[in-house]
N, C-alpha and C. Protein backbone atom coordinates (compact mmCIF):
# COMPACT_ATOMS: atom_id res chain seq x y z
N UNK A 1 18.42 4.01 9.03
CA UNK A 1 17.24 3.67 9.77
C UNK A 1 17.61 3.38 11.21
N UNK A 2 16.83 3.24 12.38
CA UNK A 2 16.92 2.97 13.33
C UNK A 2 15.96 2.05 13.59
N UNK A 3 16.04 1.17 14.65
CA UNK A 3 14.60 -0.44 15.04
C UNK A 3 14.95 0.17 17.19
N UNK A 4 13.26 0.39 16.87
CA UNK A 4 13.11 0.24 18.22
C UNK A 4 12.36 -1.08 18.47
N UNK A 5 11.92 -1.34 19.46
CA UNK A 5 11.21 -2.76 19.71
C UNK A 5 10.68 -3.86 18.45
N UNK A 6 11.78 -3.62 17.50
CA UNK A 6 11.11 -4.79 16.45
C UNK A 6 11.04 -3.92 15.28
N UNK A 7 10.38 -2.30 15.29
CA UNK A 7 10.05 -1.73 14.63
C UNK A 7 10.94 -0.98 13.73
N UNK A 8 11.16 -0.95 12.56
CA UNK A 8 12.64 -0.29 11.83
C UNK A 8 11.75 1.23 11.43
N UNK A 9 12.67 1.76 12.04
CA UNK A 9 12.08 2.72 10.91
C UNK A 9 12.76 3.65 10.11
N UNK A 10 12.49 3.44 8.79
CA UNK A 10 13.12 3.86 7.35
C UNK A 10 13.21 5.03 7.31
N UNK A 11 12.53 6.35 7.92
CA UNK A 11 12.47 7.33 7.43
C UNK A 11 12.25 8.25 8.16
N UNK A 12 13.34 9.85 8.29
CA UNK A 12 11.75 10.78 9.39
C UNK A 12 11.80 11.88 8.61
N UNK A 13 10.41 12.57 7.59
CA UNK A 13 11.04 13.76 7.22
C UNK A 13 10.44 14.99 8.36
N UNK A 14 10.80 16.04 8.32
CA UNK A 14 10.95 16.95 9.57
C UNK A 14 10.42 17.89 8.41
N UNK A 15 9.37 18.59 9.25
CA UNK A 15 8.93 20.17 8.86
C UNK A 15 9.14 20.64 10.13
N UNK A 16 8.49 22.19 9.86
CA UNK A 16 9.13 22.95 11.11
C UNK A 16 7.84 22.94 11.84
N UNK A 17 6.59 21.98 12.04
CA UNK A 17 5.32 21.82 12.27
C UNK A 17 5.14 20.17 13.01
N UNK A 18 5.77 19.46 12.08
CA UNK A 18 5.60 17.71 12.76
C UNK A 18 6.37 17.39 11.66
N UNK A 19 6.70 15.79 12.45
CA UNK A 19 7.64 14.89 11.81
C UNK A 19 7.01 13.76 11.29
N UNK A 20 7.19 13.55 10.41
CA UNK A 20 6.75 12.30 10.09
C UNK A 20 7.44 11.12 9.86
N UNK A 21 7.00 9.82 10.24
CA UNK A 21 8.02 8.97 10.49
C UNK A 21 7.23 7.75 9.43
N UNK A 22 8.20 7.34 8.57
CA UNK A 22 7.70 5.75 7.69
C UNK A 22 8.72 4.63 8.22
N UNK A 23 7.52 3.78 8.64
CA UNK A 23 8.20 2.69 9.92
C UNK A 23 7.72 1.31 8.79
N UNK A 24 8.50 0.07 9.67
CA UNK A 24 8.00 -0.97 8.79
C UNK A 24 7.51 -1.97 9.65
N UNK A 25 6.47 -2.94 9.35
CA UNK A 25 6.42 -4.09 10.65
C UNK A 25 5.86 -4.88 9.78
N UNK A 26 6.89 -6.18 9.50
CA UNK A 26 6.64 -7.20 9.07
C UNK A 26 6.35 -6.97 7.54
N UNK A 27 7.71 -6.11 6.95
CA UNK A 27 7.83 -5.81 5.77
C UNK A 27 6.44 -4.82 5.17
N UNK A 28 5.60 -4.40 5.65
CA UNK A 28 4.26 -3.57 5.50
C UNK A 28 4.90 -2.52 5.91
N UNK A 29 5.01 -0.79 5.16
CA UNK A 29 4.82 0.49 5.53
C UNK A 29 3.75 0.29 5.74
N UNK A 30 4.45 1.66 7.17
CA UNK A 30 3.14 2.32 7.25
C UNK A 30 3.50 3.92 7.91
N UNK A 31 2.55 4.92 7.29
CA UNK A 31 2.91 5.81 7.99
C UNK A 31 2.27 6.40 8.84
N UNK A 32 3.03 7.28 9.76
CA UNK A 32 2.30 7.97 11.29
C UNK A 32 2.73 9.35 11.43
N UNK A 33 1.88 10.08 11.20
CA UNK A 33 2.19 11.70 11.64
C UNK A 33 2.09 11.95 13.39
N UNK A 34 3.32 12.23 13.81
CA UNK A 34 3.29 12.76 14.81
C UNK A 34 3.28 14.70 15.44
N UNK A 35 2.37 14.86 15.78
CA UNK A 35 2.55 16.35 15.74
C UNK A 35 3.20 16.74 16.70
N UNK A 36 3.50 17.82 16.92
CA UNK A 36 4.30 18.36 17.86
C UNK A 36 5.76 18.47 17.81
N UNK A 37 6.19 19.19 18.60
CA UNK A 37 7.71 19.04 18.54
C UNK A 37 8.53 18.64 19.94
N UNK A 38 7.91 19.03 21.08
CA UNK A 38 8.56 18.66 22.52
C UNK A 38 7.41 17.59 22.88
N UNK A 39 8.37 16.87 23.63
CA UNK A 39 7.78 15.47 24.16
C UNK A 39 6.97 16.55 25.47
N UNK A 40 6.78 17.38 26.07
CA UNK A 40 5.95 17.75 26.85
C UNK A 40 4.32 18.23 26.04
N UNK A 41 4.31 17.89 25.18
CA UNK A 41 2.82 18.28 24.25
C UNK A 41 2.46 16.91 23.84
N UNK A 42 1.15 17.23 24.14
CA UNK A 42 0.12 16.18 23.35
C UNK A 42 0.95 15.37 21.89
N UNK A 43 0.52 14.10 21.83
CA UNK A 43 1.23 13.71 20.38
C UNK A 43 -0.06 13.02 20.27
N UNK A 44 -0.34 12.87 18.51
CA UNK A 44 -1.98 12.36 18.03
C UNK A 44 -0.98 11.65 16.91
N UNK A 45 -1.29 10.37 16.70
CA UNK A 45 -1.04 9.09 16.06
C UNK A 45 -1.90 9.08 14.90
N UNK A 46 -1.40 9.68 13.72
CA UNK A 46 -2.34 9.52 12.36
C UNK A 46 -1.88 8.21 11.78
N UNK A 47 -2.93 7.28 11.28
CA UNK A 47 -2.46 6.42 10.26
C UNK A 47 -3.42 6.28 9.40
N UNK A 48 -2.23 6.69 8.10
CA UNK A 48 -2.49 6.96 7.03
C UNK A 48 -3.04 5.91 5.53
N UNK A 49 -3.68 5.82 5.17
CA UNK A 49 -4.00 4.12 4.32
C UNK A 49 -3.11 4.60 3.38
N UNK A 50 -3.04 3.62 2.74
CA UNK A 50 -2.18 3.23 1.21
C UNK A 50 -2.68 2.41 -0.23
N UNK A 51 -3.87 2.59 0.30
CA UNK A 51 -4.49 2.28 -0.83
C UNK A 51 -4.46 3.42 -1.53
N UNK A 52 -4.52 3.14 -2.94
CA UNK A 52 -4.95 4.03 -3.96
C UNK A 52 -6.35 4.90 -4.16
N UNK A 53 -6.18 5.86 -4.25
CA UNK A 53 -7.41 6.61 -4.09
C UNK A 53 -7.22 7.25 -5.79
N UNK A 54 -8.67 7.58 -5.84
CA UNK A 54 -9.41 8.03 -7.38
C UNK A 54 -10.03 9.22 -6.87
N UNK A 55 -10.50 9.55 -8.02
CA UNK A 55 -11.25 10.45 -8.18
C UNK A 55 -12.12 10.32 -9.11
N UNK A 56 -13.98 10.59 -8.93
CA UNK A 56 -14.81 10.12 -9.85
C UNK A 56 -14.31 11.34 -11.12
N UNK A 57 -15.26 11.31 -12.32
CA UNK A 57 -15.79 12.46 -12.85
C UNK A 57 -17.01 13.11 -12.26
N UNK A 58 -17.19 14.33 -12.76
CA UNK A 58 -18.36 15.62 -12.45
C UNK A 58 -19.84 14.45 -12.72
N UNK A 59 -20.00 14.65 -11.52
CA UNK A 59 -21.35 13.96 -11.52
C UNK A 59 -22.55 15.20 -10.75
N UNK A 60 -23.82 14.78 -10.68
CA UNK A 60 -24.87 15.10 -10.19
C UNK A 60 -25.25 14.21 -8.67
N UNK A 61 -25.37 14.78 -7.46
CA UNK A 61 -25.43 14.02 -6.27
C UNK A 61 -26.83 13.86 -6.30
N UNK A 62 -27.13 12.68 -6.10
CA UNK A 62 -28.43 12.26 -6.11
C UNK A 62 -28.84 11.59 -4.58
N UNK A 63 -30.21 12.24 -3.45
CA UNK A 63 -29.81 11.63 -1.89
C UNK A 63 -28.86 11.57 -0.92
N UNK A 64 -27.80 13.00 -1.18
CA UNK A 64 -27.01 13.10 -0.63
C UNK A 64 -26.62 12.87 1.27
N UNK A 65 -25.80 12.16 1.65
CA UNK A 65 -26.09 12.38 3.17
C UNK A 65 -24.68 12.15 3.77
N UNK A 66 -24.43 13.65 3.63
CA UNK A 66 -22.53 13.83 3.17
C UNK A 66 -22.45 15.10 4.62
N UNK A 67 -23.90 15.61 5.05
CA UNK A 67 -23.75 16.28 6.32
C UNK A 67 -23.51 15.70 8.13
N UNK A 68 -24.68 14.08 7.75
CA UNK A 68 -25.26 14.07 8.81
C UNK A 68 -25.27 12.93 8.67
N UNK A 69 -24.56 11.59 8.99
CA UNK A 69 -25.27 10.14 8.56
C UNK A 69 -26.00 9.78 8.35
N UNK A 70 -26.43 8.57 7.57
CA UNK A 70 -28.26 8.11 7.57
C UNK A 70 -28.08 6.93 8.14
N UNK A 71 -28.76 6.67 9.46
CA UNK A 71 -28.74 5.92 10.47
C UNK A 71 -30.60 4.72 10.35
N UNK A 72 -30.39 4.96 8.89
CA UNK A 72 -31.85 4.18 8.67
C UNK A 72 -31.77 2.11 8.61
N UNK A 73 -30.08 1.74 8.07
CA UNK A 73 -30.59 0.72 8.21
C UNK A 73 -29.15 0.15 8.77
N UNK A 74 -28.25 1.00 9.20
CA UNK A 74 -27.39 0.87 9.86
C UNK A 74 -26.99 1.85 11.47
N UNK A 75 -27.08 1.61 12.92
CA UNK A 75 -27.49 2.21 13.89
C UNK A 75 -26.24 2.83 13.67
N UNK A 76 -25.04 2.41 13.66
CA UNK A 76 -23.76 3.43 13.77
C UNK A 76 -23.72 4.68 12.31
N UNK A 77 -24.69 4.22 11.55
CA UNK A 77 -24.61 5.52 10.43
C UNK A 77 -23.64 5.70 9.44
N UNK A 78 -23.82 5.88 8.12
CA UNK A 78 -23.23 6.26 6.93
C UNK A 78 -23.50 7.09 6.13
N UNK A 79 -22.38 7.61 5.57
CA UNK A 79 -22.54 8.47 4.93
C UNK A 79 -21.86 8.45 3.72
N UNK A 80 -23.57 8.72 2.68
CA UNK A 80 -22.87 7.75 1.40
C UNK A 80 -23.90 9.10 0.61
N UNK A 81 -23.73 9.47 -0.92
CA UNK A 81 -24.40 9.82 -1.88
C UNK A 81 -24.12 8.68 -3.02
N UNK A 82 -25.33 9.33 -3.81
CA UNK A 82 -25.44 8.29 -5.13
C UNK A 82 -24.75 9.79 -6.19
N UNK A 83 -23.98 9.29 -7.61
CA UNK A 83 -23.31 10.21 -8.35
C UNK A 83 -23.87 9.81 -9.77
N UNK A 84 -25.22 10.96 -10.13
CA UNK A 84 -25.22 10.40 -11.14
C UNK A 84 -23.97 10.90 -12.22
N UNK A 85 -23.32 10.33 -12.98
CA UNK A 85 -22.52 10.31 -14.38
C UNK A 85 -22.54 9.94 -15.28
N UNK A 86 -22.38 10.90 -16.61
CA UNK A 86 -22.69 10.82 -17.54
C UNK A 86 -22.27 9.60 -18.53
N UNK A 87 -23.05 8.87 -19.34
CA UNK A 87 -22.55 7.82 -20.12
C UNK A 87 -21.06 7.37 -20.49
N UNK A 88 -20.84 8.56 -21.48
CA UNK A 88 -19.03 8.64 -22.07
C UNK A 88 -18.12 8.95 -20.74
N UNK A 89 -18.84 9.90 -19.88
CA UNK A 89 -17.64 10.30 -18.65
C UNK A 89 -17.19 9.32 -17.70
N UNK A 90 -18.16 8.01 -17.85
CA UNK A 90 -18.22 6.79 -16.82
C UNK A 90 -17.29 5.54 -17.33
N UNK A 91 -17.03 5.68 -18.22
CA UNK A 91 -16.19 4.43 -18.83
C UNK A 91 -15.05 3.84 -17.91
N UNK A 92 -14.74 5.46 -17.73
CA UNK A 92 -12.93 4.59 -16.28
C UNK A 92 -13.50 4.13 -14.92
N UNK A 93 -14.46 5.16 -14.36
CA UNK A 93 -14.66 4.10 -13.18
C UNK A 93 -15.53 2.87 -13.28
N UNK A 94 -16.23 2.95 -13.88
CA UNK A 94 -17.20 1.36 -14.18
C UNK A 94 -16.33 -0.12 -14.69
N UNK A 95 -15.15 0.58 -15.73
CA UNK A 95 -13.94 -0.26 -15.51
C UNK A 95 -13.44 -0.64 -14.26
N UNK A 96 -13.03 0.06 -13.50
CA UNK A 96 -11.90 -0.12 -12.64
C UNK A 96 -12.89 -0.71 -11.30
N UNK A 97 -14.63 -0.66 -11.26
CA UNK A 97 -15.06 -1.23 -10.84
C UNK A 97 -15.06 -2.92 -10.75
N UNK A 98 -15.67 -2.88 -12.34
CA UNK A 98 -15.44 -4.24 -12.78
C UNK A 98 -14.14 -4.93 -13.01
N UNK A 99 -13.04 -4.50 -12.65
CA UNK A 99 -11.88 -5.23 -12.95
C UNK A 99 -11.50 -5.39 -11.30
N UNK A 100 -12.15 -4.66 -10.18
CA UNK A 100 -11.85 -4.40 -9.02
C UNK A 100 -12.43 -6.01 -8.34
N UNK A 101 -13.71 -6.25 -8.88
CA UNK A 101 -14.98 -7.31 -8.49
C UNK A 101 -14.39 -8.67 -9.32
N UNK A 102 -13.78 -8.66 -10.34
CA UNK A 102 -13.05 -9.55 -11.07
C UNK A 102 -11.66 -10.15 -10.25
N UNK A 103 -11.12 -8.98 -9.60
CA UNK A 103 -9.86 -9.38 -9.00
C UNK A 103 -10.15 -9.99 -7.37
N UNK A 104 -10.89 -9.53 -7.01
CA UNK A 104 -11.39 -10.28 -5.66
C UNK A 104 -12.42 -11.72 -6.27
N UNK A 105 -12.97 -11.73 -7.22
CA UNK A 105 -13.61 -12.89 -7.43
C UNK A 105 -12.68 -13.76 -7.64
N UNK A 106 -11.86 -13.47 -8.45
CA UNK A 106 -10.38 -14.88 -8.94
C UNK A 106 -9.72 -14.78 -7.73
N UNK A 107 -9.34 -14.00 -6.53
CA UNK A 107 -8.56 -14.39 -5.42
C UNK A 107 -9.76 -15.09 -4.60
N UNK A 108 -10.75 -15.21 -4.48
CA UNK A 108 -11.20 -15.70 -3.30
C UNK A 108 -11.24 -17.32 -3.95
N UNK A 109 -11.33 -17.48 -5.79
CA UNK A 109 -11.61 -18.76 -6.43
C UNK A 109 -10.06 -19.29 -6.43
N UNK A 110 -9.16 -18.57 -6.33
CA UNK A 110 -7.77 -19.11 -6.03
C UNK A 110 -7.26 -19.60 -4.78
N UNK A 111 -7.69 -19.02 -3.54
CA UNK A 111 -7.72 -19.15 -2.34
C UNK A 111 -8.57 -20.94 -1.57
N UNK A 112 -9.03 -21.09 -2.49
CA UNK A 112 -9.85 -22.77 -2.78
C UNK A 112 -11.55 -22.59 -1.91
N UNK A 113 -12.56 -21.40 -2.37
CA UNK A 113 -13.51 -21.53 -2.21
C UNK A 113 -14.26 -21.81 -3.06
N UNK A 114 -15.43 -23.15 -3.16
CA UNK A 114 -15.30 -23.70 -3.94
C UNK A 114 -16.80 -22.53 -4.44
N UNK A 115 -17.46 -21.77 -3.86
CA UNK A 115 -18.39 -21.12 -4.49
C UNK A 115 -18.03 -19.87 -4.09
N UNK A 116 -18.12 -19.26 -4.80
CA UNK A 116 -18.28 -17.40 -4.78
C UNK A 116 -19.65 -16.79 -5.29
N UNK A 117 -20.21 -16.36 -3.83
CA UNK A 117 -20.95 -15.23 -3.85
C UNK A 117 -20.85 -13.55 -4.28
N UNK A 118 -20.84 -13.18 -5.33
CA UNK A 118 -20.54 -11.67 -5.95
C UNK A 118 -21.80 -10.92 -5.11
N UNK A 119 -21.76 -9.93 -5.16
CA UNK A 119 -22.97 -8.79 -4.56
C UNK A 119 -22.98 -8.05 -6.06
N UNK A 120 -23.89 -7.04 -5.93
CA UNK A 120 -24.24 -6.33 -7.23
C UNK A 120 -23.47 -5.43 -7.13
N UNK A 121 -22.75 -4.62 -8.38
CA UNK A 121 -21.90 -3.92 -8.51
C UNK A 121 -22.51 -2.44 -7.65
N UNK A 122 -21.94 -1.52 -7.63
CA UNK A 122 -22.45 -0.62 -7.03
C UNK A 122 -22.98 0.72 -7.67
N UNK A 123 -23.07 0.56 -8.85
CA UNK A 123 -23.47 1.27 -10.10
C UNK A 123 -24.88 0.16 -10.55
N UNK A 124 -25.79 1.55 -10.85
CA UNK A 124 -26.81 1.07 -12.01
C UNK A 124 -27.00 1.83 -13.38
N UNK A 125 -27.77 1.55 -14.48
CA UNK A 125 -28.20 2.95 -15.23
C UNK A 125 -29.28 3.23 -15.25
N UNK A 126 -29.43 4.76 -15.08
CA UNK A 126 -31.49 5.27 -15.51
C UNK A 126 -31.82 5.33 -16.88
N UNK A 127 -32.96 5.53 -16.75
CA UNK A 127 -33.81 5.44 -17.78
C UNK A 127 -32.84 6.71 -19.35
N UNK A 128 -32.01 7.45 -18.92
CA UNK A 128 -31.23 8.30 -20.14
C UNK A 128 -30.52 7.30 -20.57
N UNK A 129 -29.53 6.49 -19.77
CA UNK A 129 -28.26 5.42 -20.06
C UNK A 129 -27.20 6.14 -19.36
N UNK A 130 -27.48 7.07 -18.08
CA UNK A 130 -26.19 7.78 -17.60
C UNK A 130 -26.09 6.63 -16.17
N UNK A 131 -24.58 6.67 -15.62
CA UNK A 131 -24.81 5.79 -14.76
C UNK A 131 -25.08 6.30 -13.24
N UNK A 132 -25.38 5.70 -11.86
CA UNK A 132 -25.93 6.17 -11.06
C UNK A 132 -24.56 5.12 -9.87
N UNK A 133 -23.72 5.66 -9.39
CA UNK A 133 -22.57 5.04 -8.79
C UNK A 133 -22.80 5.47 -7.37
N UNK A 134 -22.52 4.41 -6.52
CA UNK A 134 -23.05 4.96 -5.23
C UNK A 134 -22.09 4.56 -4.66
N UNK A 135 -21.85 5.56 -3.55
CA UNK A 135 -20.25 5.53 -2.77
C UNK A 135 -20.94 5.50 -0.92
N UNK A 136 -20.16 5.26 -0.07
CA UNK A 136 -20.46 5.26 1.40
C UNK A 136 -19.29 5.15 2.28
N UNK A 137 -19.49 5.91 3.52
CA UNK A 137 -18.45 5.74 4.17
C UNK A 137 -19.03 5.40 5.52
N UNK A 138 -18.58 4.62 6.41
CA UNK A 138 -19.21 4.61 7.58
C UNK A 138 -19.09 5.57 8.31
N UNK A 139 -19.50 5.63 9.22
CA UNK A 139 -19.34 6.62 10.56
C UNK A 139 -18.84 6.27 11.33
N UNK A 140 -19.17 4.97 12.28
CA UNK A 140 -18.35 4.28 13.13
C UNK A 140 -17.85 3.22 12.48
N UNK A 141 -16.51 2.40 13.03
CA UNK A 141 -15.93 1.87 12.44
C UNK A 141 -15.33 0.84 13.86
N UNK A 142 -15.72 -0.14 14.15
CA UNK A 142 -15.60 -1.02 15.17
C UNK A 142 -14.46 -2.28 14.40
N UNK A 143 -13.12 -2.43 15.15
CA UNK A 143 -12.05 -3.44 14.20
C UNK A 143 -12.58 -4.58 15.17
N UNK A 144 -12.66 -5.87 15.04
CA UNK A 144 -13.16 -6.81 15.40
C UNK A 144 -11.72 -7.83 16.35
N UNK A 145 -10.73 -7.40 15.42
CA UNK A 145 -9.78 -8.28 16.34
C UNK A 145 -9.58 -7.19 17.95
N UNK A 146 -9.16 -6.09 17.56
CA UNK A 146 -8.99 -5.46 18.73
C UNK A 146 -9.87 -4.94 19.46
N UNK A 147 -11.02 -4.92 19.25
CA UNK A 147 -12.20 -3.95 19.70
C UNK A 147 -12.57 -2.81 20.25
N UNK A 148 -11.27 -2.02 19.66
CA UNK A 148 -11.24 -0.87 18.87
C UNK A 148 -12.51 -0.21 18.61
N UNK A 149 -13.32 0.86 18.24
CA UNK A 149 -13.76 1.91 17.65
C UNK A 149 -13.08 3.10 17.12
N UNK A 150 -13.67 3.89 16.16
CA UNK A 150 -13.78 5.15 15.77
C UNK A 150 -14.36 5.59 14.77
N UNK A 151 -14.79 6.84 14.94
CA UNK A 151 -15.60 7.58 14.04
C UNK A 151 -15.05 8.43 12.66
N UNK A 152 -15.61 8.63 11.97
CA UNK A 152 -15.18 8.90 10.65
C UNK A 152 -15.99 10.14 9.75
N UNK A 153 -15.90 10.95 9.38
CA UNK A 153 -16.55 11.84 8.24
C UNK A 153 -15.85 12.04 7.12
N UNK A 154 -16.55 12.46 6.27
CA UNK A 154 -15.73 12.58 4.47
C UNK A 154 -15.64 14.46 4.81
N UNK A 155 -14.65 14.75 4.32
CA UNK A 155 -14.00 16.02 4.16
C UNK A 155 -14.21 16.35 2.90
N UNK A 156 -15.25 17.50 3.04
CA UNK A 156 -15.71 18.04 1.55
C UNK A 156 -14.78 19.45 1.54
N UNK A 157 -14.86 20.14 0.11
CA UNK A 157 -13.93 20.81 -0.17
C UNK A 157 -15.05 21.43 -1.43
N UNK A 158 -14.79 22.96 -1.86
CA UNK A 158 -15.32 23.74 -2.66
C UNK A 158 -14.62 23.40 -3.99
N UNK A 159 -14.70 23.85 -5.36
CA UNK A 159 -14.10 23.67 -6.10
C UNK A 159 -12.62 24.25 -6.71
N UNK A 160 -12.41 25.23 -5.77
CA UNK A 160 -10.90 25.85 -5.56
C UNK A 160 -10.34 24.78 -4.45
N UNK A 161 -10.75 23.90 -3.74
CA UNK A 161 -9.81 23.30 -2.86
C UNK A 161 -9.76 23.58 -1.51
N UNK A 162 -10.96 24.17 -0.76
CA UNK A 162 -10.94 25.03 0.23
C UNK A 162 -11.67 24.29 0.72
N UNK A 163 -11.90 23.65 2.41
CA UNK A 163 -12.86 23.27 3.08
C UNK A 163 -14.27 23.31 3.09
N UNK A 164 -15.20 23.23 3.16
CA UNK A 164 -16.28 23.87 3.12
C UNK A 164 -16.87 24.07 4.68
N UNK A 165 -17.34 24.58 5.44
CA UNK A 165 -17.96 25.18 6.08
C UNK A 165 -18.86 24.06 7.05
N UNK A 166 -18.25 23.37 8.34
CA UNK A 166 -19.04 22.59 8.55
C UNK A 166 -21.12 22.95 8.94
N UNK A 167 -21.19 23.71 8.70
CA UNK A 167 -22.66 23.87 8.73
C UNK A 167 -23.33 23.77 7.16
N UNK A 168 -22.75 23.70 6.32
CA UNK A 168 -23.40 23.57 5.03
C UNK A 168 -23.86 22.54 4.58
N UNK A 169 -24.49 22.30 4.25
CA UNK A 169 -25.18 21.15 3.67
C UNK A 169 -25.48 20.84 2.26
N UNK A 170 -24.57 19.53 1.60
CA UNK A 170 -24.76 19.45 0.71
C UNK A 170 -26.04 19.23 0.01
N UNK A 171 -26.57 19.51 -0.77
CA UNK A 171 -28.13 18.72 -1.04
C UNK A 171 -28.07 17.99 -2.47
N UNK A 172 -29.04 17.13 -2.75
CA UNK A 172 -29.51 16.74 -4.22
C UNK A 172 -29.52 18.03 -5.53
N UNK A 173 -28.90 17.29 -6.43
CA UNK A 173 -28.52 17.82 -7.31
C UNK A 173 -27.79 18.86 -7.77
N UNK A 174 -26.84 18.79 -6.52
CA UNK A 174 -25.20 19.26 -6.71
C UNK A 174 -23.99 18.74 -7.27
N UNK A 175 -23.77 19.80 -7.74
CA UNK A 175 -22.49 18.89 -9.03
C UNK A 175 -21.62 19.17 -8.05
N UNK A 176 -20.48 17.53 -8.02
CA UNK A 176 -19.44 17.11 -7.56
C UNK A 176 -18.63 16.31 -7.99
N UNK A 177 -17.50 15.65 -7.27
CA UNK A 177 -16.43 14.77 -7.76
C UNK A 177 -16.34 14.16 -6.57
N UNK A 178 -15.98 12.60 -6.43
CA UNK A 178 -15.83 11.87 -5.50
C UNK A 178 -14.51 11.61 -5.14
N UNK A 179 -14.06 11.61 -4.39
CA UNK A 179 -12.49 11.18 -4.15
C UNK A 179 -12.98 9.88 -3.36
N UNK A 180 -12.48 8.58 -3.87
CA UNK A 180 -12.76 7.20 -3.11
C UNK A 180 -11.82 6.14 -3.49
N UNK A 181 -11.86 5.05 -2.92
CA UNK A 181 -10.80 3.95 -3.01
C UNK A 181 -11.86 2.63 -3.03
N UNK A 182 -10.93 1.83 -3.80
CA UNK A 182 -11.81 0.49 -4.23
C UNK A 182 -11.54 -0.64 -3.56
């Protein structure tokens, strides 16, 4: 490894495209794609999360607004669909919901607050018993310590794995899969 100003960093793997470097600060990875290869070119600073990401099951998009934000009760805009899924197919994420809302409820009751406010899970069921799971992403994204901005879209993909076409528009009652983090 090498430490520049404080910063160690553990790792660089090299393609023949960009390097990528896994650095540490204050025992936290994190990683940063740098593109390019000569310091006379543009370099763009990716950082990458580390949370765990899922994937729903084949659901039905119900109010989709996965083209264009819906700027109805938030001015910076989100972009969220509802997924309906089927009864038996829903069992793992409605788990991993409720064990998600369980684990932040016992840390915030461990942390010594003496009341915890829960919000409603983010799943309901309709009138069949299939469930109706609703996902969102913002659009803008303002960090409060630094005051920072940036903007954000979800990257849709066909069912071979291929981009889709930014002029397309998803609509209601298209079968999909969610890729999201809890």
């Amino acid at each position: 490894y090498r430490e520049y100003l404080g910063v160690r960093f553990l790792l660089c793997l090299v393609s023949r495209e960009k390097c990528t470097w896994v650095f540490q600060i204050k025992n936290d990875p994190l990683i940063v794609d740098l593109h390019g290869t000569t310091p006379s070119q543009n370099r763009s600073i990716k950082m990458v999360n580390t949370n765990p990401r899922y994937v729903s099951p084949l659901g039905v998009a119900v109010y989709p607004y996965l083209h264009k934000p819906d700027t109805k009760f938030n001015p910076d805009g989100d972009y969220k669909t509802t997924l309906r899924i089927k009864k038996d197919d829903a069992k793992d994420i409605i788990k991993l919901i409720d064990e998600a809302i369980t684990a932040s409820t016992n840390q915030t009751k461990k942390n010594g607050s003496k009341s915890v406010k829960t919000a409603n899970p983010p799943y309901k069921t309709d009138e069949n018993g299939d469930y109706l799971v609703n996902f969102k992403l913002k659009a803008k994204v303002n960090n409060k310590k630094t005051g920072n901005s940036w903007t954000q879209k979800p990257a849709l993909f066909d069912a071979k794995g291929q981009p889709i076409a930014k002029d397309t528009i998803v609509w209601g009652g298209s079968e999909m899969k969610v890729s999201y983090e809890v």
